[in-house]
Protein backbone atom coordinates (compact mmCIF):
# COMPACT_ATOMS: atom_id res chain seq x y z
CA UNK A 1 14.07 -87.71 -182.81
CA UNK A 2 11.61 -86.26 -180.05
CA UNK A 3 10.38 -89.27 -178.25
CA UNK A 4 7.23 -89.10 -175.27
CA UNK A 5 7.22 -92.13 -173.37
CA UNK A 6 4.54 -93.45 -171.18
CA UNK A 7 6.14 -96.18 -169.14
CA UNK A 8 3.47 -98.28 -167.43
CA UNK A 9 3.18 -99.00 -163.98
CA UNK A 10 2.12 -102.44 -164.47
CA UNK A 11 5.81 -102.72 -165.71
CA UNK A 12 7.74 -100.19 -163.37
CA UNK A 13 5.50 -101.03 -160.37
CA UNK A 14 3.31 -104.26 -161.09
CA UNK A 15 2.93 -105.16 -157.09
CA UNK A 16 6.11 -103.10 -155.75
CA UNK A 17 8.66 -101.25 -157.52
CA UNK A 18 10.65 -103.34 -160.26
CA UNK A 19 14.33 -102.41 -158.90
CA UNK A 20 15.71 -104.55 -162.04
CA UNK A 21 13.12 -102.75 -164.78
CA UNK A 22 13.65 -99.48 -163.30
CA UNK A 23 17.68 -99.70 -163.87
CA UNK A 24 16.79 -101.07 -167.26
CA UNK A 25 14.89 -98.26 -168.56
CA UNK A 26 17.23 -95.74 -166.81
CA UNK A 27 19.97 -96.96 -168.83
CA UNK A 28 17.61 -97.73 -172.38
CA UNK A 29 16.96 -93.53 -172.00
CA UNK A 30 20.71 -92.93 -171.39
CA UNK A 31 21.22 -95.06 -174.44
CA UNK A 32 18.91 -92.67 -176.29
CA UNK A 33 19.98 -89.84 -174.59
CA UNK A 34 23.82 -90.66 -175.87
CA UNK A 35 21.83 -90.72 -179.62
CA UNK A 36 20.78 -87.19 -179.12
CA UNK A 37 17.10 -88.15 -179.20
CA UNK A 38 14.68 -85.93 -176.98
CA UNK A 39 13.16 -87.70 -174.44
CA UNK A 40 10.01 -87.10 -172.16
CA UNK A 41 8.71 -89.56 -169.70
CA UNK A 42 5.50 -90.15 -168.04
CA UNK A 43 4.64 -92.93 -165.12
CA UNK A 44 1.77 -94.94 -164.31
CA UNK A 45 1.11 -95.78 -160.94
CA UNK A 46 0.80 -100.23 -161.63
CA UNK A 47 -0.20 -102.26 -158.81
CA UNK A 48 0.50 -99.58 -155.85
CA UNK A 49 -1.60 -96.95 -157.15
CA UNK A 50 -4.63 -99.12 -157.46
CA UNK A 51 -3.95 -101.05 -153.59
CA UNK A 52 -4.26 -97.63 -152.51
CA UNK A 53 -7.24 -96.17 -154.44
CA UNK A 54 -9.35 -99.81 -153.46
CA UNK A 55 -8.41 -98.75 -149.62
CA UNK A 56 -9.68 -95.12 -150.65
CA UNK A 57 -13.01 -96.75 -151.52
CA UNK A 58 -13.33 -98.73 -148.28
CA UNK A 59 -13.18 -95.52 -146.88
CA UNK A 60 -15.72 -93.85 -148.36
CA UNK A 61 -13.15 -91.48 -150.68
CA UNK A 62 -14.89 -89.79 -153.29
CA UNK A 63 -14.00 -90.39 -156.78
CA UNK A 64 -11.87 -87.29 -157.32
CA UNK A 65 -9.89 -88.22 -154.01
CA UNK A 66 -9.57 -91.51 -155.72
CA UNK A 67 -7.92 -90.01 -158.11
CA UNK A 68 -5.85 -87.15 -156.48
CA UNK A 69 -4.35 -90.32 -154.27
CA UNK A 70 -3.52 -92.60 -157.70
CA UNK A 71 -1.59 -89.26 -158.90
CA UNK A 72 0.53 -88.93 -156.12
CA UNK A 73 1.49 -92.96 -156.63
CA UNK A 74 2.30 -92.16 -160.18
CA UNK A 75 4.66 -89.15 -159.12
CA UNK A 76 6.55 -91.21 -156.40
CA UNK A 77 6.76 -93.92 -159.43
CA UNK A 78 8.36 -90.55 -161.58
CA UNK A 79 11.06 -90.12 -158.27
CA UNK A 80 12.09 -93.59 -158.50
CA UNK A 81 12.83 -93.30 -162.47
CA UNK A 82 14.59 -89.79 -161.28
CA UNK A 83 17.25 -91.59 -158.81
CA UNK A 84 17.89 -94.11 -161.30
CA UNK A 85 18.50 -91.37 -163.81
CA UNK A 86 20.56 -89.21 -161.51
CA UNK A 87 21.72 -85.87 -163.24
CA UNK A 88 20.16 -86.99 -166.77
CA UNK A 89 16.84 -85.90 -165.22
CA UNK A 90 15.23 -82.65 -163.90
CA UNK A 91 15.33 -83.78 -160.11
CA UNK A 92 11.35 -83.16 -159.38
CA UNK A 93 8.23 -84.58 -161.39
CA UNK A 94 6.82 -82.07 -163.78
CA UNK A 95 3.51 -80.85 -163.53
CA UNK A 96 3.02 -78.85 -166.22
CA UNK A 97 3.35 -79.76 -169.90
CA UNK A 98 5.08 -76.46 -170.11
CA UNK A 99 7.74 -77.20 -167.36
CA UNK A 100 8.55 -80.75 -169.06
CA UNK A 101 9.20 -78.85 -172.54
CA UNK A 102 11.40 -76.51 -171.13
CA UNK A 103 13.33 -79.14 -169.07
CA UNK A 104 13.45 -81.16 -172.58
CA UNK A 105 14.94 -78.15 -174.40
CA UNK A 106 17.82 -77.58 -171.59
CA UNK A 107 18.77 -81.11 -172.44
CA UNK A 108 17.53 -82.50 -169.33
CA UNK A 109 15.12 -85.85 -169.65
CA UNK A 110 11.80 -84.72 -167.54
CA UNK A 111 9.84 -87.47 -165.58
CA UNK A 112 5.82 -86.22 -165.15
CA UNK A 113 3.05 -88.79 -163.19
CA UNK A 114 -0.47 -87.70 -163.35
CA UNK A 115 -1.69 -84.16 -163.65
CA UNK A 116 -5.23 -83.71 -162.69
CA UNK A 117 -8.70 -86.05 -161.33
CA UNK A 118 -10.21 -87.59 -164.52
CA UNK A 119 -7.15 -87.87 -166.73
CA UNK A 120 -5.27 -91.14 -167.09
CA UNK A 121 -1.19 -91.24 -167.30
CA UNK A 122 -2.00 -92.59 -171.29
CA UNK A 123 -3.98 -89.21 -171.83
CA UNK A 124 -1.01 -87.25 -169.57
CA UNK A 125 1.60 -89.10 -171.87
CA UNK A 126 -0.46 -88.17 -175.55
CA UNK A 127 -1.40 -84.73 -174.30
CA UNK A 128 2.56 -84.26 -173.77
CA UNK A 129 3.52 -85.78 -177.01
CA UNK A 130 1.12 -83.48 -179.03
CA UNK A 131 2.44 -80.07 -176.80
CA UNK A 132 5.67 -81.29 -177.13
CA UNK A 133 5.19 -81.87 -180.74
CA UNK A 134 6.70 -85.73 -180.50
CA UNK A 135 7.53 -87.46 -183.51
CA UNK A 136 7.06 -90.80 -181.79
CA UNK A 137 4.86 -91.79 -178.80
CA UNK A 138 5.78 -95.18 -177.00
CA UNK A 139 4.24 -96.94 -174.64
CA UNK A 140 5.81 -99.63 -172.46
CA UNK A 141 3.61 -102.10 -170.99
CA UNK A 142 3.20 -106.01 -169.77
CA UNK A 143 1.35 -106.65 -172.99
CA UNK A 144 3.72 -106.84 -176.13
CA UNK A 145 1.42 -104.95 -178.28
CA UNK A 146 -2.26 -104.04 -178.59
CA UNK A 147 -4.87 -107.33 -179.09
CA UNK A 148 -8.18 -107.63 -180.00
CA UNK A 149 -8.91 -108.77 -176.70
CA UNK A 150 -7.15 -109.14 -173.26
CA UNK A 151 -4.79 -112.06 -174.18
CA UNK A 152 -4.60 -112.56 -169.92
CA UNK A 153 -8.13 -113.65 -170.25
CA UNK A 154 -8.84 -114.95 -173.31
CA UNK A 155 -6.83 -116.89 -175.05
CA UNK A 156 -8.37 -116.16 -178.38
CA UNK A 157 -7.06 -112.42 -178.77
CA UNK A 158 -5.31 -111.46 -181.61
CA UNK A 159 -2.32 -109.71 -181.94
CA UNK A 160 -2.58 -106.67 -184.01
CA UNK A 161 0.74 -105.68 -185.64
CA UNK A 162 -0.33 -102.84 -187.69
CA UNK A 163 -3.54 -101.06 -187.46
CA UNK A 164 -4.68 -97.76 -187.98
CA UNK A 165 -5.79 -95.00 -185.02
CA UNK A 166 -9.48 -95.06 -186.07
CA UNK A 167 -9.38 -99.06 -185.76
CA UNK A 168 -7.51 -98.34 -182.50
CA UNK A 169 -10.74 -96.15 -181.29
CA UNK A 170 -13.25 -98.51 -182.24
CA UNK A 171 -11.86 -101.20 -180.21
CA UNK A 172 -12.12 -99.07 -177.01
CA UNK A 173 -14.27 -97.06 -177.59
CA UNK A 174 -16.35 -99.70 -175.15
CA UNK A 175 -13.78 -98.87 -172.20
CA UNK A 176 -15.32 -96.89 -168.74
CA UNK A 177 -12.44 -94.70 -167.17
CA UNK A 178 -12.56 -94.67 -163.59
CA UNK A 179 -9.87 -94.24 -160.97
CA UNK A 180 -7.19 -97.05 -161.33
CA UNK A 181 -8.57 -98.47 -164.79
CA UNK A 182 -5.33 -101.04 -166.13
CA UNK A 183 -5.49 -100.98 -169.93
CA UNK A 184 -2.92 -100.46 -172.51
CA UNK A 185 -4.98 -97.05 -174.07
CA UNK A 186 -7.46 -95.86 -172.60
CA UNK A 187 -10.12 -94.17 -174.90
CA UNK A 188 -9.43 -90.30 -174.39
CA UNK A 189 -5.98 -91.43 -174.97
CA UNK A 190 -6.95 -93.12 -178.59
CA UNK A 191 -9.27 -89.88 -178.82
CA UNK A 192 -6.31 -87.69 -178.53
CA UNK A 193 -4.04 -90.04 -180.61
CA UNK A 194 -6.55 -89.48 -183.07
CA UNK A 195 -7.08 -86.12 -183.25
CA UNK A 196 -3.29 -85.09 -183.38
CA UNK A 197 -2.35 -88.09 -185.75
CA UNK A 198 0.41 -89.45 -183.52
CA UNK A 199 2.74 -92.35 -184.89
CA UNK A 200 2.32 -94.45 -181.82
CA UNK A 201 3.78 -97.33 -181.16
CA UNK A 202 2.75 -100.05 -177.76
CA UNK A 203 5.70 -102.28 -176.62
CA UNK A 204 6.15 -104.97 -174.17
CA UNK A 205 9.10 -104.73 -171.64
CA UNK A 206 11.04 -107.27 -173.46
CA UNK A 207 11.28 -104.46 -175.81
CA UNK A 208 12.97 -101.67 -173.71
CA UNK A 209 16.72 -102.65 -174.47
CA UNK A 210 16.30 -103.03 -177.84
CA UNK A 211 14.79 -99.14 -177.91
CA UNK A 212 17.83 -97.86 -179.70
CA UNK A 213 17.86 -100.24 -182.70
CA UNK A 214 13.76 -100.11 -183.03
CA UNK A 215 13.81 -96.01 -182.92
CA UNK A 216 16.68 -96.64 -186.39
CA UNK A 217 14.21 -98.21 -187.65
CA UNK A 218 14.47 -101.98 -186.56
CA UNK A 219 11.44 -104.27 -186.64
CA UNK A 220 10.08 -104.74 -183.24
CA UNK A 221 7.47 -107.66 -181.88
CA UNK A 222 4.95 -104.68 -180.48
CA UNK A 223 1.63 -102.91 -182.34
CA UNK A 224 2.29 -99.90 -184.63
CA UNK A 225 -0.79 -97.32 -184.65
CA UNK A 226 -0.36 -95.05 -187.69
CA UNK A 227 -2.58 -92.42 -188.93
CA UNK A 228 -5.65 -92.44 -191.10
């Protein structure tokens, strides 16, 4: 199965780089890997990327530096994945949808950050899994699935377990992008989703060794987005 992954950085990177996650995922896409799945990664930049972008601010930055400073968080997120990958990965981040296809086809697994000011890593991730033509897009993030609210703040969300990528649009649909915005899909990421009707599925970490089994087919505690 061709897989695209976007592993968040509130997991990878909450405050500083998860040494323990990191090695965990490495060795869930080695799992994979062993499988003969296809695999392509990208990283979000967590609690780093947006220290950085609210010092950007201070200092005047504009909103596109903003941005252009949260991308290159995300790619030195992408190295870290790369060491703990070794020679499974192509040794640089990708930054071209193109590049990451071809690294895919020579076997390798490629690791892409952000691309470009204006574009989340969830819209990076969904633009790769339709140009890639993915079967499956994941997302790994400190939320175990997608809720009807943020269960952090309300303690009346609901779980969704199922729901379809139109429902998945109308709930965030209400959602401003701007540089550093922490949500699970962001809504040109559900827009894309949509358009390309991409089997989608949103995870919580506690999900990432079990990867293997749920990709066979294994029930998993997460949100399923389907099409229609």
């Amino acid at each position: 199965m061709r897989v695209t992954f976007c592993v968040g950085g509130s997991i990878l990177a909450p405050d500083d780089p998860d040494v323990s996650c990191i090695r965990e995922i490495a060795q869930t896409l080695r799992a994979l890997k062993s499988q003969k799945h296809e695999i392509l990664v990208v990283i979000g930049g967590g609690g780093s990327s947006r220290k950085y972008i609210e010092v950007a601010r201070k200092l005047k930055a504009s909103s596109t530096l903003c941005d252009i400073i949260g991308i290159d968080v995300t790619r030195l997120n992408a190295r870290l994945l790369i060491a703990a990958l070794g020679n499974l990965a192509e040794q640089e981040p990708l930054t071209t949808f193109a590049a990451a296809i071809r690294a895919m086809l020579r076997g390798k697994v490629p690791v892409m950050g952000g691309m470009m000011p204006g574009q989340t890593t969830d819209a990076v991730a969904a633009m790769l899994a339709s140009s890639s033509k993915s079967e499956l897009l994941i997302f790994l993030t400190d939320v175990d699935g997608v809720y009807t609210a943020d269960p952090k703040i309300n303690s009346r969300a609901k779980k969704l377990e199922r729901m379809t990528v139109d429902e998945l649009m109308k709930l965030v649909t209400a959602k401003k992008v701007k540089p550093g915005i922490n949500v699970i899909i962001d809504p040109v990421c559900a827009r894309l989703i949509q358009r390309r009707g991409m089997r989608t599925l949103v995870l919580g970490k506690h999900e990432i060794k079990r990867l293997p089994e749920i990709l066979k087919g294994a029930k998993h505690s997460g949100t399923t987005i389907v099409p229609g």
